[in-house]
C-alpha atoms as a PDB file:
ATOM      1  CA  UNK A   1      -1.237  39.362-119.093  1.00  0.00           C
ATOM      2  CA  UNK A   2      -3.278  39.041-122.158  1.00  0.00           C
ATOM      3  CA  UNK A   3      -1.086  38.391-125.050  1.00  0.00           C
ATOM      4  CA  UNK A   4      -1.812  40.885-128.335  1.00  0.00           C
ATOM      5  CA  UNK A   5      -3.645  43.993-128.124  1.00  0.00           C
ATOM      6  CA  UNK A   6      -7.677  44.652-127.334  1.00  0.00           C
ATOM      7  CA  UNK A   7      -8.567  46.157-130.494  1.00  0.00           C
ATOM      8  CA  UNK A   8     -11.352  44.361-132.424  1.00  0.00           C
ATOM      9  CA  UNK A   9      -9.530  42.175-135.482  1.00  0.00           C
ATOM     10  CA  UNK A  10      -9.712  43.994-138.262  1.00  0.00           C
ATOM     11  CA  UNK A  11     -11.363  47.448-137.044  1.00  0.00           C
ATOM     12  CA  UNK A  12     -10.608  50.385-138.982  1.00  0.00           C
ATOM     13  CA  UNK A  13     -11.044  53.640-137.184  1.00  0.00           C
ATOM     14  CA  UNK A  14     -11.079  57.378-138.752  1.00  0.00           C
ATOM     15  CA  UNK A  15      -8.231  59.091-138.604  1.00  0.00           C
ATOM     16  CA  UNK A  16      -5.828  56.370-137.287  1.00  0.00           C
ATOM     17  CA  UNK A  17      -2.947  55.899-139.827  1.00  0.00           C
ATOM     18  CA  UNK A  18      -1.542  52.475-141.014  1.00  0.00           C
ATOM     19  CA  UNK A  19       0.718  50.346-139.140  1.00  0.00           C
ATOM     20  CA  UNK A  20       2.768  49.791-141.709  1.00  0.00           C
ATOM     21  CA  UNK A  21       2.845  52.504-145.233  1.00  0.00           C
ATOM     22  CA  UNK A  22       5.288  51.388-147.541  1.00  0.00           C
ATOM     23  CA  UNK A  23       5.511  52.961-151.119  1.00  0.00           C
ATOM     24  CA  UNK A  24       7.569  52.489-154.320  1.00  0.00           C
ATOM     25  CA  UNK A  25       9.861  50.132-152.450  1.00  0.00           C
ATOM     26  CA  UNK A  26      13.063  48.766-154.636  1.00  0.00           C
ATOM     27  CA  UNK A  27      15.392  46.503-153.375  1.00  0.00           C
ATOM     28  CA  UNK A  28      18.199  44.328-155.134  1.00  0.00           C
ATOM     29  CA  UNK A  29      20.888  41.961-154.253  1.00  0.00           C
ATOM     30  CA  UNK A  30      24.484  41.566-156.547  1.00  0.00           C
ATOM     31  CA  UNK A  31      22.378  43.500-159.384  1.00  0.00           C
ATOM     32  CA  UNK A  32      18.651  41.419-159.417  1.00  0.00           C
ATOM     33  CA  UNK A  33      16.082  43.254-158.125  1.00  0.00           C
ATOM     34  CA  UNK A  34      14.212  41.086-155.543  1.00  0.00           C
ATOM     35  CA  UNK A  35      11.837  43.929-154.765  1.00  0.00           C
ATOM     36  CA  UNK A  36      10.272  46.475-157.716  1.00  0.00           C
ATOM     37  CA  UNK A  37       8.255  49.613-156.716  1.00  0.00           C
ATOM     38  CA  UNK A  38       6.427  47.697-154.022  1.00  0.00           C
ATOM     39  CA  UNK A  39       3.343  49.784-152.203  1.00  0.00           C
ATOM     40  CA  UNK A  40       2.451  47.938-149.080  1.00  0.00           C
ATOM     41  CA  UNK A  41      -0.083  48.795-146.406  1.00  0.00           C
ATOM     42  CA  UNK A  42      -1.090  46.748-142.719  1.00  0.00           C
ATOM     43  CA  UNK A  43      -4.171  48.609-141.073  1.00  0.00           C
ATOM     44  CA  UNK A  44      -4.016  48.580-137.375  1.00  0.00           C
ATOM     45  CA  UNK A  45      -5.427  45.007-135.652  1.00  0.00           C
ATOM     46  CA  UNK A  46      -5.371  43.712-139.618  1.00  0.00           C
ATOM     47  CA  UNK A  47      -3.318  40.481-140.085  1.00  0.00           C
ATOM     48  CA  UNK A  48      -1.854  40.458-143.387  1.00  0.00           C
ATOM     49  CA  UNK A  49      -0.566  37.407-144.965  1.00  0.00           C
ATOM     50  CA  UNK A  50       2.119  37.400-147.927  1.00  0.00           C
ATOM     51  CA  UNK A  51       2.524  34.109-150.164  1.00  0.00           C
ATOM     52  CA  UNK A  52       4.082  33.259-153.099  1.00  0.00           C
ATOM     53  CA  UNK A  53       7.176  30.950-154.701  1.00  0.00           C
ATOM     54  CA  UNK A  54      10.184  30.717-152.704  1.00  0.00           C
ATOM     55  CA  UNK A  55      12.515  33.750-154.500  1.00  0.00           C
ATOM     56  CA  UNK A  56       9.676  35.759-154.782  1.00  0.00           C
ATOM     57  CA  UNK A  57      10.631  38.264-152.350  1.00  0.00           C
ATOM     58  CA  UNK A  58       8.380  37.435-149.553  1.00  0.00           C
ATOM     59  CA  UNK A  59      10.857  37.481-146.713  1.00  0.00           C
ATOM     60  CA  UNK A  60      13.012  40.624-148.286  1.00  0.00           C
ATOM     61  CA  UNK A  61       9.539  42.581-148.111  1.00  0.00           C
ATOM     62  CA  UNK A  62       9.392  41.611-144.456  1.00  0.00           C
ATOM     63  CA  UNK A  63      13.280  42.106-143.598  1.00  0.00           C
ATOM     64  CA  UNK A  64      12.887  45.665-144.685  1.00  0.00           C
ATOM     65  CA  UNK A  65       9.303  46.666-142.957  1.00  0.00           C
ATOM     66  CA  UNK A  66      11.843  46.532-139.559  1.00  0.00           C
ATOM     67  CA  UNK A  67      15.237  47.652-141.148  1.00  0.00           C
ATOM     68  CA  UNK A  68      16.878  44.287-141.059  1.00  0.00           C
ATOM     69  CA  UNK A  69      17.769  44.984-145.129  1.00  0.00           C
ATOM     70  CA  UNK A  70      18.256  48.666-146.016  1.00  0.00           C
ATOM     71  CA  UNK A  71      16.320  49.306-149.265  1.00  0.00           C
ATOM     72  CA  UNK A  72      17.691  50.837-152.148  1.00  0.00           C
ATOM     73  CA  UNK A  73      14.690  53.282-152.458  1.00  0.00           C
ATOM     74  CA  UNK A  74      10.965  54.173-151.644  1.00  0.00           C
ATOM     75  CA  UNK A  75       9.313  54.770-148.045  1.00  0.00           C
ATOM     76  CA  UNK A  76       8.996  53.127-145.473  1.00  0.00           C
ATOM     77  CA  UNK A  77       6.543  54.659-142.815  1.00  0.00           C
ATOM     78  CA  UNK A  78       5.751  53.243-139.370  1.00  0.00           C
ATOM     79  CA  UNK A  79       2.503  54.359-137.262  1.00  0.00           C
ATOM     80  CA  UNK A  80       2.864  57.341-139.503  1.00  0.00           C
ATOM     81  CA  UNK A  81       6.408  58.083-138.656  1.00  0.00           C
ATOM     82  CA  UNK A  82       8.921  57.933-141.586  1.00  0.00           C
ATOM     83  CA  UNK A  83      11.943  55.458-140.950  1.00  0.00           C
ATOM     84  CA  UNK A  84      13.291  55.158-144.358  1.00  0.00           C
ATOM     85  CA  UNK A  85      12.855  57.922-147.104  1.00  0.00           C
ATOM     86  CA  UNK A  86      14.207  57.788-150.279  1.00  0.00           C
ATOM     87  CA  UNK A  87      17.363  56.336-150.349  1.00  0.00           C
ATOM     88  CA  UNK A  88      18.581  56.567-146.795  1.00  0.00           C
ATOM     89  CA  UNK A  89      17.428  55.097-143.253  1.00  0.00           C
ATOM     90  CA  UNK A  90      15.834  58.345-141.132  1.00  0.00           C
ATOM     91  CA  UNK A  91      15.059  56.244-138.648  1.00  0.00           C
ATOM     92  CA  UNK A  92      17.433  57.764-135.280  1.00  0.00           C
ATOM     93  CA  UNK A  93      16.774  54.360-133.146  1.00  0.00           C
ATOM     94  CA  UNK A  94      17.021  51.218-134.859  1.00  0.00           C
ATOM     95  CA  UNK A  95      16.668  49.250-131.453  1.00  0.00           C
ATOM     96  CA  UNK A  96      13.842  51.020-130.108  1.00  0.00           C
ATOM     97  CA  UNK A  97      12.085  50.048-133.311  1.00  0.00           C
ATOM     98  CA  UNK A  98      12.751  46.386-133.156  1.00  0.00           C
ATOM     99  CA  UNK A  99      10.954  46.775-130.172  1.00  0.00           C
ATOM    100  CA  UNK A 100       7.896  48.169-131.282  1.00  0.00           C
ATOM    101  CA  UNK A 101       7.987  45.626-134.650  1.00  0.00           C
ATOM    102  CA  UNK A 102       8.507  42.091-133.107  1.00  0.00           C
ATOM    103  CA  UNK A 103       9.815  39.472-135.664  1.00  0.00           C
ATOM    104  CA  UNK A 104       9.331  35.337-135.220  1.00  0.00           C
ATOM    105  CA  UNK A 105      12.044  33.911-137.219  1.00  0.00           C
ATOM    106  CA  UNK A 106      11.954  30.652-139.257  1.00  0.00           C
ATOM    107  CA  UNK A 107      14.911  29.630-137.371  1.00  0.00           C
ATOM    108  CA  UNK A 108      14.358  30.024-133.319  1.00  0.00           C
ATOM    109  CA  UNK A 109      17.562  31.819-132.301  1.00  0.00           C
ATOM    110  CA  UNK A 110      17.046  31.677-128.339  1.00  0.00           C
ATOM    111  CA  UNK A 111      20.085  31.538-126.371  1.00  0.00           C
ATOM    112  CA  UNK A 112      21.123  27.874-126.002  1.00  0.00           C
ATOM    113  CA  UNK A 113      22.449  28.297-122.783  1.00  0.00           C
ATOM    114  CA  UNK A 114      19.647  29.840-121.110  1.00  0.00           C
ATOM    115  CA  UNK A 115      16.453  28.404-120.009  1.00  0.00           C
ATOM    116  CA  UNK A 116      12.956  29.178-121.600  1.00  0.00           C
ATOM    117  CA  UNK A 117      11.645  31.897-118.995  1.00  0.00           C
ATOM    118  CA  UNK A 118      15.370  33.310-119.509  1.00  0.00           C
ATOM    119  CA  UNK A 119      15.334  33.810-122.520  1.00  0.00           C
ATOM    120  CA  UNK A 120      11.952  35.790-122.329  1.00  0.00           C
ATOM    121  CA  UNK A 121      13.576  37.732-119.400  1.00  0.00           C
ATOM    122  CA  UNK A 122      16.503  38.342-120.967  1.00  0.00           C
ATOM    123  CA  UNK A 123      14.874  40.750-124.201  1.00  0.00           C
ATOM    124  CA  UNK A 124      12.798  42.503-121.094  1.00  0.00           C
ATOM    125  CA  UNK A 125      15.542  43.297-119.172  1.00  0.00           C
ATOM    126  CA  UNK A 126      18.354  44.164-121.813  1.00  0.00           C
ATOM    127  CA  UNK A 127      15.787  45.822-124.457  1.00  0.00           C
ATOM    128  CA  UNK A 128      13.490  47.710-122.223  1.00  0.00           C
ATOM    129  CA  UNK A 129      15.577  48.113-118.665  1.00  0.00           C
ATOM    130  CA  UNK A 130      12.657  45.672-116.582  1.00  0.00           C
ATOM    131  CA  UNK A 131      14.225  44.929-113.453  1.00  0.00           C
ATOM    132  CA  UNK A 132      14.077  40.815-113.072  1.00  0.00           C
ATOM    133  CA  UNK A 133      11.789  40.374-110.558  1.00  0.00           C
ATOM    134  CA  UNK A 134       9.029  42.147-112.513  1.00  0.00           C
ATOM    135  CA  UNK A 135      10.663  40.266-115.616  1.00  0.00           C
ATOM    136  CA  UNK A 136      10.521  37.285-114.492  1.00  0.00           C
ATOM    137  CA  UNK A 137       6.779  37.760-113.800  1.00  0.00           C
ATOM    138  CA  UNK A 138       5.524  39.151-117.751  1.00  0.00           C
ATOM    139  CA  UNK A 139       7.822  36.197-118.764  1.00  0.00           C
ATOM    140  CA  UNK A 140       6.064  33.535-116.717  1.00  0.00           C
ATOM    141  CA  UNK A 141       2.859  34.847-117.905  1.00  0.00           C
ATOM    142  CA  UNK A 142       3.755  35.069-121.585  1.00  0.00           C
ATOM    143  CA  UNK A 143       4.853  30.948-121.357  1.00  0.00           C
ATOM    144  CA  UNK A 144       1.528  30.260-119.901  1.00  0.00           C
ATOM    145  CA  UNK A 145      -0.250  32.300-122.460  1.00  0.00           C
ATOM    146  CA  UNK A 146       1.310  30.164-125.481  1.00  0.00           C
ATOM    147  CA  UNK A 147       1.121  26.805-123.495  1.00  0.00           C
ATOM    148  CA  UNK A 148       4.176  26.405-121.934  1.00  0.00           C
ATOM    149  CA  UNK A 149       3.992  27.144-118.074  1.00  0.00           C
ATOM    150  CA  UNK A 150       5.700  23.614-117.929  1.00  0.00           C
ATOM    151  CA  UNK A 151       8.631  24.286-119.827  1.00  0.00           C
ATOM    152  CA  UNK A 152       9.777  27.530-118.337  1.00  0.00           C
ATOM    153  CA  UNK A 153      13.126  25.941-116.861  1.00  0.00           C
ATOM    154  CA  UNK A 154      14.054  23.793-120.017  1.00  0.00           C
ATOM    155  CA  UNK A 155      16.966  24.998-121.909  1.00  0.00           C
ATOM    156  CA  UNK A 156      16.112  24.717-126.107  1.00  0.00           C
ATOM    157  CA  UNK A 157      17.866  21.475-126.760  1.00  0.00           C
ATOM    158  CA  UNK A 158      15.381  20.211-124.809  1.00  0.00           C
ATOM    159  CA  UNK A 159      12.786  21.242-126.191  1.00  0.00           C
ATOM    160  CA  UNK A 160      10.780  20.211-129.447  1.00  0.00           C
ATOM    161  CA  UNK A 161      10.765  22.756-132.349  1.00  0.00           C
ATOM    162  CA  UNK A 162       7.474  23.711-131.969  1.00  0.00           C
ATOM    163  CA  UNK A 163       8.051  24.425-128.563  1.00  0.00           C
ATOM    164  CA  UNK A 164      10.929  26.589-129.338  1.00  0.00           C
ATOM    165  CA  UNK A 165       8.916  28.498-131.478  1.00  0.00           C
ATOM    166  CA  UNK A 166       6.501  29.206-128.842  1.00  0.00           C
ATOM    167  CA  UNK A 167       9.226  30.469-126.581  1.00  0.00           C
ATOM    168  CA  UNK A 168      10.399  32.537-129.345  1.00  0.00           C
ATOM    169  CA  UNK A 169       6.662  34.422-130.363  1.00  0.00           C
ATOM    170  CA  UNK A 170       6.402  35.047-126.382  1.00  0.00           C
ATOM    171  CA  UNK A 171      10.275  36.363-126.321  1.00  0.00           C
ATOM    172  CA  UNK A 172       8.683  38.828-129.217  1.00  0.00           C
ATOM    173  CA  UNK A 173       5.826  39.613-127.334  1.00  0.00           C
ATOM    174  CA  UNK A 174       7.600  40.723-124.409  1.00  0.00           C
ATOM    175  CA  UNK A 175       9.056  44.114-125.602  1.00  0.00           C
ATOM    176  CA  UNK A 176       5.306  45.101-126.050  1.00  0.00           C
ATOM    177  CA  UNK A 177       5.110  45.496-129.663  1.00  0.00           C
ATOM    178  CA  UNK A 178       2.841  47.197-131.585  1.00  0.00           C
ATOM    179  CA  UNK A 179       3.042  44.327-134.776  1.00  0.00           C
ATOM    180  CA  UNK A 180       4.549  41.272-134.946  1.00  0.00           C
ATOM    181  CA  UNK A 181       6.198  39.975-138.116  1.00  0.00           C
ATOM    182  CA  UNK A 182       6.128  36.458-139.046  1.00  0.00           C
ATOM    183  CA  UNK A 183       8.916  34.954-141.058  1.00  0.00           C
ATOM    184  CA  UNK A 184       7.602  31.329-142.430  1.00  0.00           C
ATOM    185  CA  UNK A 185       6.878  30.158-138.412  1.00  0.00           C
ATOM    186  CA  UNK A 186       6.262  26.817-139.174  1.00  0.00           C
ATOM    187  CA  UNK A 187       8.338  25.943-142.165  1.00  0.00           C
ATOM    188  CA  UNK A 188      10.752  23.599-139.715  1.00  0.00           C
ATOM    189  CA  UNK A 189       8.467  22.026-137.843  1.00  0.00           C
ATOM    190  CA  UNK A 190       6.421  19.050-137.905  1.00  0.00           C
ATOM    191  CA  UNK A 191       2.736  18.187-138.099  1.00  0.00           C
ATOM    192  CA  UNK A 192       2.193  18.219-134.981  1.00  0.00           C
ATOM    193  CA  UNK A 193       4.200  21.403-133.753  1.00  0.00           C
ATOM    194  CA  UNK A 194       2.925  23.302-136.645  1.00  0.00           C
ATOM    195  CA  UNK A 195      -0.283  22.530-135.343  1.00  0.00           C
ATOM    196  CA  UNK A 196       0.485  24.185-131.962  1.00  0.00           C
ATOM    197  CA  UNK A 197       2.279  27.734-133.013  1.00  0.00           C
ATOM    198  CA  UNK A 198      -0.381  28.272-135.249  1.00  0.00           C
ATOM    199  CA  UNK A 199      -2.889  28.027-132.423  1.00  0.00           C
ATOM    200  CA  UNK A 200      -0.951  30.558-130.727  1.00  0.00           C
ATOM    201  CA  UNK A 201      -1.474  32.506-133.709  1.00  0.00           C
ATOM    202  CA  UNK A 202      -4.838  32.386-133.666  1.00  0.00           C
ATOM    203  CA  UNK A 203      -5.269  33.952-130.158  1.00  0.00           C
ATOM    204  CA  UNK A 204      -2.983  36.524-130.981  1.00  0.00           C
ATOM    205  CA  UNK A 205      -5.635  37.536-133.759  1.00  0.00           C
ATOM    206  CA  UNK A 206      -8.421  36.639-131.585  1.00  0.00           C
ATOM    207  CA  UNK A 207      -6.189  39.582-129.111  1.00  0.00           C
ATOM    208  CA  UNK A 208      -6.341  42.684-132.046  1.00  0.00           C
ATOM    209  CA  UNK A 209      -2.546  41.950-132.635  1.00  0.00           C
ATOM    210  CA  UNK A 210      -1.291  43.660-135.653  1.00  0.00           C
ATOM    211  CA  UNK A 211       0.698  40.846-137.718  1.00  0.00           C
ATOM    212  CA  UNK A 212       2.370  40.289-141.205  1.00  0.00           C
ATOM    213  CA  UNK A 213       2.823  37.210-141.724  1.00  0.00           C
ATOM    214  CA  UNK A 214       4.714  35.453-144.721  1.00  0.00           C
ATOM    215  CA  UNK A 215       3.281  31.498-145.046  1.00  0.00           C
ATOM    216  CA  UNK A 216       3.157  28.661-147.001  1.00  0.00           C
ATOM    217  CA  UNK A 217       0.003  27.534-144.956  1.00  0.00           C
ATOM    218  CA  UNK A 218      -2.263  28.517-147.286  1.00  0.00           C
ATOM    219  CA  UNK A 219      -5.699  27.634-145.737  1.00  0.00           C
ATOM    220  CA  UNK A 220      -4.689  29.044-142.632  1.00  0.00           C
ATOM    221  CA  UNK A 221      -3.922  32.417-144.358  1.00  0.00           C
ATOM    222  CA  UNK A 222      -6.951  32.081-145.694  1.00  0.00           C
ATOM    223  CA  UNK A 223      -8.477  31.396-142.537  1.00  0.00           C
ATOM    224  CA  UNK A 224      -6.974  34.013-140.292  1.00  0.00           C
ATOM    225  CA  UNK A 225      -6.306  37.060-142.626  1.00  0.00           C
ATOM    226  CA  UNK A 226      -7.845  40.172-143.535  1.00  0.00           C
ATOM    227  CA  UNK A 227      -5.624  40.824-146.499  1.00  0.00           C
ATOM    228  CA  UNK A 228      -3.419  38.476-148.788  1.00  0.00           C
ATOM    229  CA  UNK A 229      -0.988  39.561-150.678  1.00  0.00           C
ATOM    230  CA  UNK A 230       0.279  37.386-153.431  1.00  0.00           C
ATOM    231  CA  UNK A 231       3.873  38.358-154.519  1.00  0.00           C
ATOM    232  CA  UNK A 232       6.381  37.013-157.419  1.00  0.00           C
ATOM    233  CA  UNK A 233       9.338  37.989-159.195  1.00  0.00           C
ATOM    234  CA  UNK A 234       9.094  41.063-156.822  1.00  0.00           C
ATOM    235  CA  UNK A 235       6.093  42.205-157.705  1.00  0.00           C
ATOM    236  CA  UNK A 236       2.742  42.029-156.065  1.00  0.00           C
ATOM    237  CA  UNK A 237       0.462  40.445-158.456  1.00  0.00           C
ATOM    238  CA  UNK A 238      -2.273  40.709-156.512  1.00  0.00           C
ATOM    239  CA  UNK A 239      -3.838  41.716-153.397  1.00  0.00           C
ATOM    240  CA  UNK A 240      -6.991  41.925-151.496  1.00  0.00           C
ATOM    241  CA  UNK A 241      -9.699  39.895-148.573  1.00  0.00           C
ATOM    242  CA  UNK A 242      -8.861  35.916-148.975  1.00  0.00           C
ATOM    243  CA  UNK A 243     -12.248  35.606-150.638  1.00  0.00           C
ATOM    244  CA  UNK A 244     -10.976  37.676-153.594  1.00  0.00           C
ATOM    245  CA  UNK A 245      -7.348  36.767-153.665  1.00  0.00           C
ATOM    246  CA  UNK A 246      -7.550  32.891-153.135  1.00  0.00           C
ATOM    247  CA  UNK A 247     -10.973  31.560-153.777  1.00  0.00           C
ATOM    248  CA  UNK A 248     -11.651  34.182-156.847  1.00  0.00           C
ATOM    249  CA  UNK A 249      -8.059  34.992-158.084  1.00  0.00           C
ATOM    250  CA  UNK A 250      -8.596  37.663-160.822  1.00  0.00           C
ATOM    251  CA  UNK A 251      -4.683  37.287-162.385  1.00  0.00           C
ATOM    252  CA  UNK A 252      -2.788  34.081-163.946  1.00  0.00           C
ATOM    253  CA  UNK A 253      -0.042  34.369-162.117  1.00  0.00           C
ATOM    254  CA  UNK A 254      -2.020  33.874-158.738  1.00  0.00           C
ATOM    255  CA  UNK A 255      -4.238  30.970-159.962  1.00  0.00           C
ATOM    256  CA  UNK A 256      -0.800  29.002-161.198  1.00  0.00           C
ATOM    257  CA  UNK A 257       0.561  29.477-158.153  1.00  0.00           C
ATOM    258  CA  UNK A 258      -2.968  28.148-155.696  1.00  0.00           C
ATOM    259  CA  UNK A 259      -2.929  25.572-158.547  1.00  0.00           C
ATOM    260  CA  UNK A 260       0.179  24.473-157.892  1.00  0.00           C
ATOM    261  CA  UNK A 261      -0.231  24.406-154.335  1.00  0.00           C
ATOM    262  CA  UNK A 262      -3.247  22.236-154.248  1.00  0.00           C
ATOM    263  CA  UNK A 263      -1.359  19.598-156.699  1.00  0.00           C
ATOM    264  CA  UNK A 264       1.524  19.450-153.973  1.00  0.00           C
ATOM    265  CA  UNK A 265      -0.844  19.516-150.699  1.00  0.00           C
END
């Protein structure tokens, strides 16, 4: 098994709609609006990266591309099929699309007690109805794939945090998805870790695999991305190809902020 999809990174073909169409998205918590009238679009094979200030409403953005928050209003549209609208979710199966949008948590959540290749069984088998044998196989394949054909019968506390997260991107991969959402991958890790699930990453762009990902790693956004999007205060300030949106930021806001990251890197 090849891990991601065969499409070219960043191809754009006539006719094909977006991943991901979000428009005049508002969403608030206890009365403070964390998102304001966001429009938001992921082409298909484009890798999208969202950065800004923690409270910015980076993850919220994310959280409600696969339903995980309910907005208060605006569309949500995926592969050209409307799952939110307006003010209410028109989406009939919520689990069938958490299949097709995989999410990589900051936090790991595998089942403790189950081993690595279980746990990549286990979303196969429950999610999609694979019988085991044939589970067992695409989850043997998928450890290899992010480095970890050695690990396969290790149960998480034995394994490292970057390893975890490994098992966790291949647990996503599984179901088959059609984009994969990244929620700050590397935020708990270490050096060294961080410096193996973000290899991973890069072969899954290398693959064509549609991905959002929300970072604090800004040279490897810059690196891997077709589009950045620079949010704040709910807004996005500013959007565009990493050579516009980091190296030649056109608003304030988004130079303070790459500023301020190069003083603390």
């Amino acid at each position: 098994m090849t891990i991601g999809r065969t499409e070219t990174k960043g191809q754009t073909v006539n006719n094909v709609r977006p991943v991901v169409e979000i428009k005049n998205l508002v969403k608030s918590f206890s009365g403070r609006t964390v998102l304001d009238n966001v429009d938001f679009t992921v082409d298909p094979g484009n890798i999208v990266s969202i950065i800004g200030r923690s409270g910015g409403g980076k993850t919220t953005l994310m959280r409600c591309i696969n339903l995980l928050e309910q907005p208060d209003s605006g569309s949500i549209a995926l592969q050209g099929e409307p799952v939110f609208a307006g003010r209410k979710t028109v989406c009939k199966d919520l689990a069938k699309l958490r299949q097709q949008v995989g999410m990589v948590f900051q936090r790991f959540y595998l089942f403790p007690h189950l081993t690595a290749v279980e746990n990549v069984m286990l979303a196969q088998m429950k999610g999609l109805k694979i019988p085991e044998k044939q589970a067992l196989h695409t989850a043997l394949e998928l450890l290899a794939e992010v480095g970890l054909s050695h690990r396969a019968l290790a149960f998480p506390e034995q394994m490292s945090g970057g390893e975890q997260q490994r098992v966790a991107i291949a647990r996503a991969l599984a179901l088959g998805p059609s984009l994969l959402l990244f929620d700050e991958p590397t935020s708990a890790l270490d050096p060294e870790s961080t410096r193996d699930v973000l290899a991973v990453m890069r072969r899954l762009a290398r693959s064509g695999m549609t991905m959002v990902i929300v970072t604090h790693e800004v040279p490897f956004a810059k690196e891997i991305s077709d589009q950045i999007v620079f949010i704040d205060g709910g807004h996005i300030i500013e959007q565009g190809p990493p050579s516009a949106v980091i190296d030649n930021p056109r608003e304030e806001r988004t130079k303070a902020f790459l500023r301020s990251y190069n003083s603390d890197s």
